[in-house]
Protein backbone atom coordinates (compact mmCIF):
# COMPACT_ATOMS: atom_id res chain seq x y z
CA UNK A 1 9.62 -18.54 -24.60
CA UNK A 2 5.37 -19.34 -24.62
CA UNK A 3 5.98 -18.49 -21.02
CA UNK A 4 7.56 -14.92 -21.69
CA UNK A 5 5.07 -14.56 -24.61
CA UNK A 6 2.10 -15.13 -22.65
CA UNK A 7 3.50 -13.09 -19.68
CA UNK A 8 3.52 -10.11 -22.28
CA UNK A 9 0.29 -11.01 -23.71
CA UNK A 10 -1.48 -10.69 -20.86
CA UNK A 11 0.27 -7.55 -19.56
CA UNK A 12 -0.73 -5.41 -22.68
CA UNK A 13 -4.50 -6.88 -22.00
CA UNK A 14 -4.87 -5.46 -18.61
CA UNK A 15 -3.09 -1.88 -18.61
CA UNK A 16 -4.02 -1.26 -22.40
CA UNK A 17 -7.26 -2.68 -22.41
CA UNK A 18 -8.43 -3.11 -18.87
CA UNK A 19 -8.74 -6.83 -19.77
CA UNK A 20 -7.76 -10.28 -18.45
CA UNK A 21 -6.55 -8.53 -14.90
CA UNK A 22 -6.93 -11.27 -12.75
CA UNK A 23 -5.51 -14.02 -14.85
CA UNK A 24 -2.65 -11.90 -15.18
CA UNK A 25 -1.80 -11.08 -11.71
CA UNK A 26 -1.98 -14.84 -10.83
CA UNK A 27 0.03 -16.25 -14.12
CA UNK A 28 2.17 -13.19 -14.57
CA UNK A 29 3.26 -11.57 -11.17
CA UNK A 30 3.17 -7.99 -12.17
CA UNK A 31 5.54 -5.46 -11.11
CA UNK A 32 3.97 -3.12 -8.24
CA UNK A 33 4.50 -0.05 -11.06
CA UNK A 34 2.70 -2.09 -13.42
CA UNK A 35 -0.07 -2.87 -10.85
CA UNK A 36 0.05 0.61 -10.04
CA UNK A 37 -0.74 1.33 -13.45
CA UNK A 38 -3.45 -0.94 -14.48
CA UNK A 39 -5.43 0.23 -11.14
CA UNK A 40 -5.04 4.17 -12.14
CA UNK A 41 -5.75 3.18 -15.61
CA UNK A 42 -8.85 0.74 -15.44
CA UNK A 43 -9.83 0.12 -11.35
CA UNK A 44 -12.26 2.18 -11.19
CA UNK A 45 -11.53 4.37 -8.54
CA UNK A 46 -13.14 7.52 -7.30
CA UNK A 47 -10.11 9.34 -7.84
CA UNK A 48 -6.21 7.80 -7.72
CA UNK A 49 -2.79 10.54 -7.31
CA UNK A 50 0.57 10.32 -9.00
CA UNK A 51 3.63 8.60 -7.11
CA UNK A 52 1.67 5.93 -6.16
CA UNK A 53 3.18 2.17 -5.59
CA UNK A 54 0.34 -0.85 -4.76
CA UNK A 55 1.24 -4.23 -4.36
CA UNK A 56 -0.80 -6.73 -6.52
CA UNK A 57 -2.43 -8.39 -3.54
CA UNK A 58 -4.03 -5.61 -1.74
CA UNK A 59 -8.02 -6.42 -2.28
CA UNK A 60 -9.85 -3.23 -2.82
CA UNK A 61 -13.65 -4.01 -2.98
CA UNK A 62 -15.41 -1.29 -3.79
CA UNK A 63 -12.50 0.94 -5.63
CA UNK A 64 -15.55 3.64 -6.78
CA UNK A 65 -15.90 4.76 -3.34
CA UNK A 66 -12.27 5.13 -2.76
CA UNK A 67 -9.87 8.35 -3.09
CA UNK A 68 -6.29 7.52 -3.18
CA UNK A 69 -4.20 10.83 -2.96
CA UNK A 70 -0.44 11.69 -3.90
CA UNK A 71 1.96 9.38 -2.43
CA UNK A 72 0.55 6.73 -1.33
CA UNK A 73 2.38 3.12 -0.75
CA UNK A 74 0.34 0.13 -0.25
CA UNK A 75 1.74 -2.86 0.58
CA UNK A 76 -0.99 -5.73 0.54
CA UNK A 77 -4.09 -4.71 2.41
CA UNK A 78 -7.83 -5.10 2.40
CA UNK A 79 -9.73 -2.24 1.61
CA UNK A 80 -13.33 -1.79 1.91
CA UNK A 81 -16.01 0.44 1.17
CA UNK A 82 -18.67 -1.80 2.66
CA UNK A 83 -20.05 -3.96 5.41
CA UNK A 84 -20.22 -7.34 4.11
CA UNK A 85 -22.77 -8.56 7.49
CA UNK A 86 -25.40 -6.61 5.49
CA UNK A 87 -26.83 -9.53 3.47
CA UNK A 88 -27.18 -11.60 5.98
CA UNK A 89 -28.80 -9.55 8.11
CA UNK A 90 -31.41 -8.50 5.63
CA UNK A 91 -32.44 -12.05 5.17
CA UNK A 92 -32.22 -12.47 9.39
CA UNK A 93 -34.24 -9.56 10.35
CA UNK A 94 -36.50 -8.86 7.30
CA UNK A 95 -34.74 -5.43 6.58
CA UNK A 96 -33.47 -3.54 3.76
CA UNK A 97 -30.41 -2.51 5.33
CA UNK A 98 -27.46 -0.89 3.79
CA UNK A 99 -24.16 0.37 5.45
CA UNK A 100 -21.20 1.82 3.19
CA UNK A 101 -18.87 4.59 3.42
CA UNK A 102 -15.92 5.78 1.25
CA UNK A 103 -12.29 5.50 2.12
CA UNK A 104 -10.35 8.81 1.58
CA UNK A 105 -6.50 7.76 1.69
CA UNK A 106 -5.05 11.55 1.26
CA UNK A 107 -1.18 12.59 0.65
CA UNK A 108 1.90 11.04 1.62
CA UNK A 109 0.35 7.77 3.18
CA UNK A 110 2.18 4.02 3.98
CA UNK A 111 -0.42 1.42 4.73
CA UNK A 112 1.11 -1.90 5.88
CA UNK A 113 0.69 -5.51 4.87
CA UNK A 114 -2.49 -7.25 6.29
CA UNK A 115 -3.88 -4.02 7.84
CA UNK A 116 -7.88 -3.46 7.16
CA UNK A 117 -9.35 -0.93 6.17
CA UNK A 118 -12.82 -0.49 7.29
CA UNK A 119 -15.87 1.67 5.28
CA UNK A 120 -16.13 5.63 6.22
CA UNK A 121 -12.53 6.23 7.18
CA UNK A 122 -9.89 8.98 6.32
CA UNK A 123 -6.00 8.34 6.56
CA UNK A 124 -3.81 11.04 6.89
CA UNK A 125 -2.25 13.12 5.62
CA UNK A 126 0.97 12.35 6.15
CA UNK A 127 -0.02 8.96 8.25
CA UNK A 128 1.50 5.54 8.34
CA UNK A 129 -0.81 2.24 9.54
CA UNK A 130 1.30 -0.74 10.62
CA UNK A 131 1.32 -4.16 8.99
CA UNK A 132 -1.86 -5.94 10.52
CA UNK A 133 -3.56 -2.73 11.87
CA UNK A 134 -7.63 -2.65 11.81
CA UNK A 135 -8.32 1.04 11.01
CA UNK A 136 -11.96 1.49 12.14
CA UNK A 137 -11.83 5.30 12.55
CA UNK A 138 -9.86 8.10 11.13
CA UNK A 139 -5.88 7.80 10.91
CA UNK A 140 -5.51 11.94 11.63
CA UNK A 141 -2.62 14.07 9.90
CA UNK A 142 0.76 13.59 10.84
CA UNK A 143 0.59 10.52 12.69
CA UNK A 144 1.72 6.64 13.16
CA UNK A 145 -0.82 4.28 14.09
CA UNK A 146 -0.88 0.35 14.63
CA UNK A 147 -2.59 -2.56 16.49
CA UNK A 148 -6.51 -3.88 16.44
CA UNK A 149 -7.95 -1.72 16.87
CA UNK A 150 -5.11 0.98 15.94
CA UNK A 151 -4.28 3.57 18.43
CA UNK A 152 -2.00 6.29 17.41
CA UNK A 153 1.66 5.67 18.73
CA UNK A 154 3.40 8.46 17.74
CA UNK A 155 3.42 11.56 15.12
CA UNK A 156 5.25 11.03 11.90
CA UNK A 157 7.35 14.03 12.50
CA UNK A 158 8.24 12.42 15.69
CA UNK A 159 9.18 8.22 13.61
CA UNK A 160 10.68 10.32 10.98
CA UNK A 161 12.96 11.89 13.46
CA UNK A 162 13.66 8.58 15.34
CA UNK A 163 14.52 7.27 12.15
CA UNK A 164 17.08 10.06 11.03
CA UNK A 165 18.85 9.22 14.11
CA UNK A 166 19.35 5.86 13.28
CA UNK A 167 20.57 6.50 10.05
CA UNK A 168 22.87 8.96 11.64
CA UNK A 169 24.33 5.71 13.29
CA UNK A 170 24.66 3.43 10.36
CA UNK A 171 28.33 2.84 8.95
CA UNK A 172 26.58 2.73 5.40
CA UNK A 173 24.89 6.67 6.21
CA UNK A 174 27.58 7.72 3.15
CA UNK A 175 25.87 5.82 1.19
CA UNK A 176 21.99 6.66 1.87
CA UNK A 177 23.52 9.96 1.26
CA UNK A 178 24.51 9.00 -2.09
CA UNK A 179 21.21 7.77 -2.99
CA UNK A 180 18.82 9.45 -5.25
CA UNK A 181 15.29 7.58 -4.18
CA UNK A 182 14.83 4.24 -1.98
CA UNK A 183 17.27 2.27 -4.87
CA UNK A 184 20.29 2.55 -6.41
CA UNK A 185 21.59 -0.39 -8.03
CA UNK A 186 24.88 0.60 -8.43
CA UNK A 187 25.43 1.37 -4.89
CA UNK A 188 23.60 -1.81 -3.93
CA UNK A 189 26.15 -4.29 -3.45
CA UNK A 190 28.33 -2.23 -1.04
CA UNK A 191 25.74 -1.08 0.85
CA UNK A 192 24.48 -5.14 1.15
CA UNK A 193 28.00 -5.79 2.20
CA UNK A 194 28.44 -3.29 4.67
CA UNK A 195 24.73 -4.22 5.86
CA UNK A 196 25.47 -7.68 6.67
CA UNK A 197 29.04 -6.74 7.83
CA UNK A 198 27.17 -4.73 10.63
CA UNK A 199 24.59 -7.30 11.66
CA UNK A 200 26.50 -10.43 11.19
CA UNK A 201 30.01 -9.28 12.04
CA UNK A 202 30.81 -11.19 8.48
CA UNK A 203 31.74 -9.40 5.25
């Protein structure tokens, strides 16, 4: 009951005051749309869209140099506005360096867990960066990139596409059909069931 209490406590904090963030998202586990919420609310962004989902343990570092459009899914990765090399090589070489760059995420974008973003770059839109991806240059419109560094491997239209065609295949396509959104929980189970029937060969 503290635990719950607490939990709660600490949720109103951070998305109606901006407060206590951090404690919360290790003692509390957030939901993403909660997450999603505190960061359009109180992160401090340059600009952040509608539709958006962000898992708690993407790392944004410099959030006031970063645009986050419409549509945009990210699922744990490190996001940066700045080269972090720059203080030590002031102090090696004598200089006053300084290297940053904003990070324009546009519509309709999926970036993958463990993939980094790197200062100065635009993603999309309509792009998707694989889980683990380094993203040192732009991600251009309509396309599916992956690997370090990422390379493009295909257009979207063309993994959408692929994708249809699997789900033509599935025995649970009736289902998907059915759907309204990525969840429904009351066609869950049989669509679990059928999943597992498929794979496994085991109801």
């Amino acid at each position: 009951m503290i635990a719950k209490i607490m939990k709660a406590t600490l949720g109103y904090l951070a998305l109606e005051k901006g407060k206590g963030a951090g404690l919360w998202r290790k003692l509390a586990n957030p939901s993403v749309d909660d997450w999603t919420t505190y960061l359009k609310r109180h992160g401090g962004f340059h600009s952040f869209g509608e539709d958006c989902y962000v898992l708690p343990e993407t790392i944004f570092t410099d959030p006031v140099y970063t645009h986050i459009g419409n549509n945009v899914y990210i699922v744990g990765a490190w996001i940066s506005g700045h080269d972090g090399s720059i203080n030590m090589l002031n102090k090696a070489y004598g200089k006053k360096l300084d290297a940053v760059g904003p990070v324009v995420i546009k519509d309709d974008v999926f970036i993958g867990r463990g993939a980094t973003i790197l200062p100065g770059v635009t993603i999309g839109p309509r792009a998707i960066v694989g889980a683990g991806s380094v993203i040192s240059k732009d991600v251009p419109p309509n396309s599916v990139v992956a690997g370090n560094p990422a390379r493009i491997i295909r257009s979207l239209d063309e993994h959408v596409e692929r994708i249809q065609q699997r789900t033509n295949g599935y025995p649970w396509r009736d289902l998907i059909a059915q759907r309204d959104g990525g969840f429904d929980p009351a066609l869950e189970p049989e669509l679990k069931r059928r999943r597992v029937e498929h794979f496994f060969g085991v109801a």
